[in-house]
N, C-alpha and C. Protein backbone atom coordinates (compact mmCIF):
# COMPACT_ATOMS: atom_id res chain seq x y z
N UNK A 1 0.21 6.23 15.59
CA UNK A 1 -0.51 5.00 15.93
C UNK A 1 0.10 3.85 15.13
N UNK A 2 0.58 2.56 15.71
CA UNK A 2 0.84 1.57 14.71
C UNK A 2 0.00 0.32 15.73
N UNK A 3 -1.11 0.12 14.12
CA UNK A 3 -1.81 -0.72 14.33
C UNK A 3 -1.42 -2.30 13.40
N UNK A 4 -2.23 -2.86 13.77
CA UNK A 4 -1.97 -4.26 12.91
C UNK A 4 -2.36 -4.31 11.60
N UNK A 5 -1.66 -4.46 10.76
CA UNK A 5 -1.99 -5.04 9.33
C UNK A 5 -2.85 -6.15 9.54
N UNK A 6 -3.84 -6.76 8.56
CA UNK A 6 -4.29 -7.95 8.13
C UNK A 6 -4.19 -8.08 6.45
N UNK A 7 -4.06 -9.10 5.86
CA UNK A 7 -3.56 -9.29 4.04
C UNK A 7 -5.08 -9.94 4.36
N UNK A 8 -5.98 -9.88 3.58
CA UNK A 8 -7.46 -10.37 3.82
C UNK A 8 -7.48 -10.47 1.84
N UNK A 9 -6.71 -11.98 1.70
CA UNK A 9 -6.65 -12.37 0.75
C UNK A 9 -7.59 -12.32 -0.39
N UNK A 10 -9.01 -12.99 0.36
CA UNK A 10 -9.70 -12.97 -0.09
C UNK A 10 -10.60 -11.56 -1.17
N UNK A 11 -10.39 -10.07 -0.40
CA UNK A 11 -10.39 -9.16 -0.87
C UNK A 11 -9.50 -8.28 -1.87
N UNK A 12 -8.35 -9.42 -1.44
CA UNK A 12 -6.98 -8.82 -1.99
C UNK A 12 -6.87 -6.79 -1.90
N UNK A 13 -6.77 -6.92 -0.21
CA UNK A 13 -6.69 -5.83 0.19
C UNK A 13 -6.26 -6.03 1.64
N UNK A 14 -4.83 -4.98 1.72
CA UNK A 14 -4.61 -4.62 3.55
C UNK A 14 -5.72 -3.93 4.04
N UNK A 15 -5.55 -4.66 5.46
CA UNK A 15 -6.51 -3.93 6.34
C UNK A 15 -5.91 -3.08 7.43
N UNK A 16 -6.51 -2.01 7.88
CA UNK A 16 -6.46 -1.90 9.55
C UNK A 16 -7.74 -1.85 10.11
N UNK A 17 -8.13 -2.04 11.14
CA UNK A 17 -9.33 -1.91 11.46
C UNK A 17 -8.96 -1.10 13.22
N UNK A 18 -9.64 0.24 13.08
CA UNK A 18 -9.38 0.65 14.41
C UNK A 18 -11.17 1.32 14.89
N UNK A 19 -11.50 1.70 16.11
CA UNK A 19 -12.59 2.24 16.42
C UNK A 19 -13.79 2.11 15.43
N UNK A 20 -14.24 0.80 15.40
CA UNK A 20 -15.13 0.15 14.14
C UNK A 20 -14.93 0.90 12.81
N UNK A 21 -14.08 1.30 12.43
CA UNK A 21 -13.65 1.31 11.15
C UNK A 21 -12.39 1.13 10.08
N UNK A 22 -13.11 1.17 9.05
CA UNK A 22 -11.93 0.24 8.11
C UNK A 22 -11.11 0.77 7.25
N UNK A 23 -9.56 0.75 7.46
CA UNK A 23 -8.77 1.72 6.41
C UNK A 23 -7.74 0.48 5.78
N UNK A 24 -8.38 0.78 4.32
CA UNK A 24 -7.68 -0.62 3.49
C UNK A 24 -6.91 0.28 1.91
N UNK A 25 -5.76 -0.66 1.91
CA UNK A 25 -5.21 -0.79 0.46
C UNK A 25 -5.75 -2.11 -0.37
N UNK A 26 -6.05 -1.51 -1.49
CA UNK A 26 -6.35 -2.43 -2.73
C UNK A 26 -5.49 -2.80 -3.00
N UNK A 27 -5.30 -3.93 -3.49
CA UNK A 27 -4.07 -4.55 -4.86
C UNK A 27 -4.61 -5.58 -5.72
N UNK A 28 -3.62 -5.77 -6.34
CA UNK A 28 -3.90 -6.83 -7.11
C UNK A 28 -3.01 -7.48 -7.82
N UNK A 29 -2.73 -8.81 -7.80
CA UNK A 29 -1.32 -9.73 -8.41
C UNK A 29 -1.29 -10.16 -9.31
N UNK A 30 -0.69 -9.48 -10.27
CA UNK A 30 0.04 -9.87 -11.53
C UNK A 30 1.10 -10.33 -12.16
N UNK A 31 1.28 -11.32 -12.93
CA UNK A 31 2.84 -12.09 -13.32
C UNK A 31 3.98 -11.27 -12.24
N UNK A 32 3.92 -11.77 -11.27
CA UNK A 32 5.15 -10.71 -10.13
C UNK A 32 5.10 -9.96 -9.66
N UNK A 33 3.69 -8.91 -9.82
CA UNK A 33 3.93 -7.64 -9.54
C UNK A 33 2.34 -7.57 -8.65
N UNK A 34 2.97 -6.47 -7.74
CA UNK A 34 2.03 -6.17 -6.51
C UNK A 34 1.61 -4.90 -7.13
N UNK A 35 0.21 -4.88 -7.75
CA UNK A 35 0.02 -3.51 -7.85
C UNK A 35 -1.04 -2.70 -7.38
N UNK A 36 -0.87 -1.83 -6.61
CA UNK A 36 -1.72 -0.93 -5.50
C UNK A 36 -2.44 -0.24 -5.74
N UNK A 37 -3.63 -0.72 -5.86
CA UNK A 37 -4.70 0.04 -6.80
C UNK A 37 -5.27 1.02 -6.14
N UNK A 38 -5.71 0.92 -4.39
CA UNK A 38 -6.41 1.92 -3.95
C UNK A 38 -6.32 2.09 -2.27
N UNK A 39 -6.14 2.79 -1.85
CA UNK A 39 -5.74 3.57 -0.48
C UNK A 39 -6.70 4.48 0.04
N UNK A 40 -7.65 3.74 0.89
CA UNK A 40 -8.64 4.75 1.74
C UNK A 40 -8.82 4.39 3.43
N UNK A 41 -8.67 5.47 4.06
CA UNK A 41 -8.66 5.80 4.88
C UNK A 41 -9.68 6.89 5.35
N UNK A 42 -10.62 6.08 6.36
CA UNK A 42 -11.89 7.08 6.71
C UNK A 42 -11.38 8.33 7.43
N UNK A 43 -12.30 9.39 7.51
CA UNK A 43 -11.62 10.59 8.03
C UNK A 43 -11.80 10.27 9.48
N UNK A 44 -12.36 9.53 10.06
CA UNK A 44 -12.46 9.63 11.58
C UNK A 44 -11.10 8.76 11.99
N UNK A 45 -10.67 8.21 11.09
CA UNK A 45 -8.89 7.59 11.09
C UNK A 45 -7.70 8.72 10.67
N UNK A 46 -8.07 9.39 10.14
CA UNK A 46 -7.09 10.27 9.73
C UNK A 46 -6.04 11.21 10.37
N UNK A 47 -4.79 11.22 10.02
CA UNK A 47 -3.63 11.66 10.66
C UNK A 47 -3.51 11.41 11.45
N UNK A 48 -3.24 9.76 11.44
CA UNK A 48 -2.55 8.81 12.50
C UNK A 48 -1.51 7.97 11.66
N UNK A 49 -1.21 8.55 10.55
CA UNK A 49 -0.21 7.32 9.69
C UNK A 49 -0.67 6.04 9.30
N UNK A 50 -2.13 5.81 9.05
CA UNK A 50 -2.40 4.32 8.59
C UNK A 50 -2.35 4.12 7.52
N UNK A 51 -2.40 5.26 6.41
CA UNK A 51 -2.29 4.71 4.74
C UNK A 51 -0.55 4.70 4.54
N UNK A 52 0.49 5.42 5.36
CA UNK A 52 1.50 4.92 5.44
C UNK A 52 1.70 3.70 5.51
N UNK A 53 1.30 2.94 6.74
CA UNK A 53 1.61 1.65 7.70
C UNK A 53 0.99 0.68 6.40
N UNK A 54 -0.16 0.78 5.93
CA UNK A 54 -0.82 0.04 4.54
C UNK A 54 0.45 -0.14 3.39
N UNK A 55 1.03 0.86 3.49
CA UNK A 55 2.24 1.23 2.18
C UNK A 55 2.91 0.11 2.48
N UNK A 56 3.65 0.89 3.82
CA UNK A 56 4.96 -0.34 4.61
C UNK A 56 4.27 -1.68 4.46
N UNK A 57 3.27 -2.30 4.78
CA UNK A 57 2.93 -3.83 4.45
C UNK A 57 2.56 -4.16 3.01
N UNK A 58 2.41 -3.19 2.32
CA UNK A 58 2.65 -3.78 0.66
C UNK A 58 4.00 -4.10 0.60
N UNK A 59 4.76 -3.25 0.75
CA UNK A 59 6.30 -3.36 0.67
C UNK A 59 7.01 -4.95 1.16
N UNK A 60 6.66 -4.52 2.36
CA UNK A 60 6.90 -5.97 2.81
C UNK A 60 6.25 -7.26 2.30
N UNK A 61 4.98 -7.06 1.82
CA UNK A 61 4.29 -8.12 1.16
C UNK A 61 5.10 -8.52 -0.10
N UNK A 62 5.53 -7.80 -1.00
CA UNK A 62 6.36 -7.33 -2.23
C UNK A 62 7.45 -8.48 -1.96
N UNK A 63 8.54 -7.76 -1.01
CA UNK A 63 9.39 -8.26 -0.64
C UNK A 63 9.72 -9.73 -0.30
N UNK A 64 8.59 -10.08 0.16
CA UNK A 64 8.70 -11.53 0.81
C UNK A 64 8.52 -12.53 0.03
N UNK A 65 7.46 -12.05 -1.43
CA UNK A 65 7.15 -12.99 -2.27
C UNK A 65 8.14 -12.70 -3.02
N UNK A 66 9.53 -11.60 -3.59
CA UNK A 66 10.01 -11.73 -4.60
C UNK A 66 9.18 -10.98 -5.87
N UNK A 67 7.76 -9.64 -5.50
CA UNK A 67 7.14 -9.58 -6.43
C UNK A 67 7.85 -8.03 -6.33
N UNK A 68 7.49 -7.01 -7.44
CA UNK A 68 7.79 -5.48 -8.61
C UNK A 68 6.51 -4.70 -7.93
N UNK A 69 6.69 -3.51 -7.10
CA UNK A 69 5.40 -3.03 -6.84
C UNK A 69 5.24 -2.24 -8.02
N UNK A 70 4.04 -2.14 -8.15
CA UNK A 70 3.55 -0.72 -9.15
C UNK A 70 2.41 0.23 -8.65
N UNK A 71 2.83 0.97 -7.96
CA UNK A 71 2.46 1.94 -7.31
C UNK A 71 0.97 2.75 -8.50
N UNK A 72 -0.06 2.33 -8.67
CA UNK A 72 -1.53 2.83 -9.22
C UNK A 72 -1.89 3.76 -8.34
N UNK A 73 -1.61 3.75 -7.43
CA UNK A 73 -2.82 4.62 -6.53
C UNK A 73 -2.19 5.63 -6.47
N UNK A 74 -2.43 7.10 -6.29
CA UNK A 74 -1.64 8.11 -6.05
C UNK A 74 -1.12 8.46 -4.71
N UNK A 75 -2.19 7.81 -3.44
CA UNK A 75 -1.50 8.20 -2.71
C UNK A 75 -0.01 7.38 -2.09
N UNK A 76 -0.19 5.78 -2.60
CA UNK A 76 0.86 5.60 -2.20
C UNK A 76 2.18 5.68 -3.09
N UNK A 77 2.09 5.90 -4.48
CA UNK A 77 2.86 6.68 -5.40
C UNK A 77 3.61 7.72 -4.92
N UNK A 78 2.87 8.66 -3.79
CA UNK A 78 3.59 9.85 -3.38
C UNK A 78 3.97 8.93 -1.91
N UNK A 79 3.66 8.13 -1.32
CA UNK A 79 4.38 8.24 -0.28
C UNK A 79 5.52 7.34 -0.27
N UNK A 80 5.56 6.75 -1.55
CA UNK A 80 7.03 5.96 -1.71
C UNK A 80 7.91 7.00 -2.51
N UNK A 81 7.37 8.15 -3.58
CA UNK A 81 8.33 9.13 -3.52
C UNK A 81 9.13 9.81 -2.30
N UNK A 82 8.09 9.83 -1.04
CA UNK A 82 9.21 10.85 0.16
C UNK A 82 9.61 9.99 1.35
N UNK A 83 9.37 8.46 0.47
CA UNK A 83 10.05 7.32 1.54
C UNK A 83 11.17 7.19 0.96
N UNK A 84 11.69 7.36 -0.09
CA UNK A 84 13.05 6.34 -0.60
C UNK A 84 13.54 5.42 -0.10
N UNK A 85 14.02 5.23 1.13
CA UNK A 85 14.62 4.31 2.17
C UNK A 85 13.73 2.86 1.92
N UNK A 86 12.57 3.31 1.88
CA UNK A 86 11.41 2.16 2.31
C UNK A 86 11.40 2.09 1.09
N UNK A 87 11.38 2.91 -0.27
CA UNK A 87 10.51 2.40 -1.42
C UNK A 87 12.12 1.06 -2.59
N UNK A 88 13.18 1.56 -1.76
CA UNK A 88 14.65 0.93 -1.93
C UNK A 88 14.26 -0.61 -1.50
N UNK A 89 13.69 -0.64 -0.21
CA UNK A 89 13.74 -2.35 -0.43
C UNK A 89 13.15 -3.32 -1.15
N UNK A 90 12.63 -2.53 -2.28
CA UNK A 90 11.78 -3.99 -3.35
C UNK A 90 11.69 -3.35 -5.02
N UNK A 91 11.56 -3.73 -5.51
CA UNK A 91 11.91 -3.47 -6.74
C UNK A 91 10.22 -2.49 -7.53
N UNK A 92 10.30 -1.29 -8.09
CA UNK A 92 9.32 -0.37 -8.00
C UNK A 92 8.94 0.14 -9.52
N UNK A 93 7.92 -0.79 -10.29
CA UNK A 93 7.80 -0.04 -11.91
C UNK A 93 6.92 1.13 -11.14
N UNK A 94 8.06 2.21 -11.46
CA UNK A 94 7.17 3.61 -11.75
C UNK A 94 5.79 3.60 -12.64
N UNK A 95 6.15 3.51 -13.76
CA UNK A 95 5.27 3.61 -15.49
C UNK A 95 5.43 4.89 -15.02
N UNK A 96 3.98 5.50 -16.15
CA UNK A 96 4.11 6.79 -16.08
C UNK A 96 3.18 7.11 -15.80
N UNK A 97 3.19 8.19 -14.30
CA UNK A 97 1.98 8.67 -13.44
C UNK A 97 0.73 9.12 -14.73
N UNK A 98 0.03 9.20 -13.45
CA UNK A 98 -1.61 9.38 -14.22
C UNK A 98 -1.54 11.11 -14.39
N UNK A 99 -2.82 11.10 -15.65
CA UNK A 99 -2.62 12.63 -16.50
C UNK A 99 -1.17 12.85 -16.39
N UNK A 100 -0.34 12.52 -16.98
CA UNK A 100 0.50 12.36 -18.15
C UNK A 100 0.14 12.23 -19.31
């Protein structure tokens, strides 16, 4: 499924919105850096690729301003680990994953 992003500033969170419900990434902007605090996706959305498609528009959000993602959330932490391609176009502070 590729649905539409919305940046719903005001929340400082991506949206999708499909079959009255809402699957959003958190963030939040710091001196440069886009950092992705939280990734949920209702189960009646699930395994259609939307917390992917959420990823891909941080990225691109990243990108466009010139900002450092920092991947907080775990799930999109892992899905820019088995993107490489995608997680290559913007500049990515690891730190050091959680329970470490």
């Amino acid at each position: 499924m590729n649905a539409a992003v919305t940046d719903n500033r005001d929340e400082s969170r991506l949206e999708i919105r499909a079959d009255g419900e809402l699957a959003e990434l958190v963030y939040r902007t710091r001196a440069g850096r886009l950092v992705l605090v939280h990734t949920e996706v209702p189960d009646a959305l699930g395994g259609r690729g939307l917390g992917g498609q959420l990823v891909l528009a941080a990225i691109d959000k990243a990108a466009q301003s010139g900002m450092t993602v920092v991947p907080l959330c775990p799930f999109a932490r892992s899905w820019l680990e088995r993107h490489p391609a995608e997680a290559a176009k913007v500049s990515i502070d690891w730190g050091t994953p959680a329970g470490t």
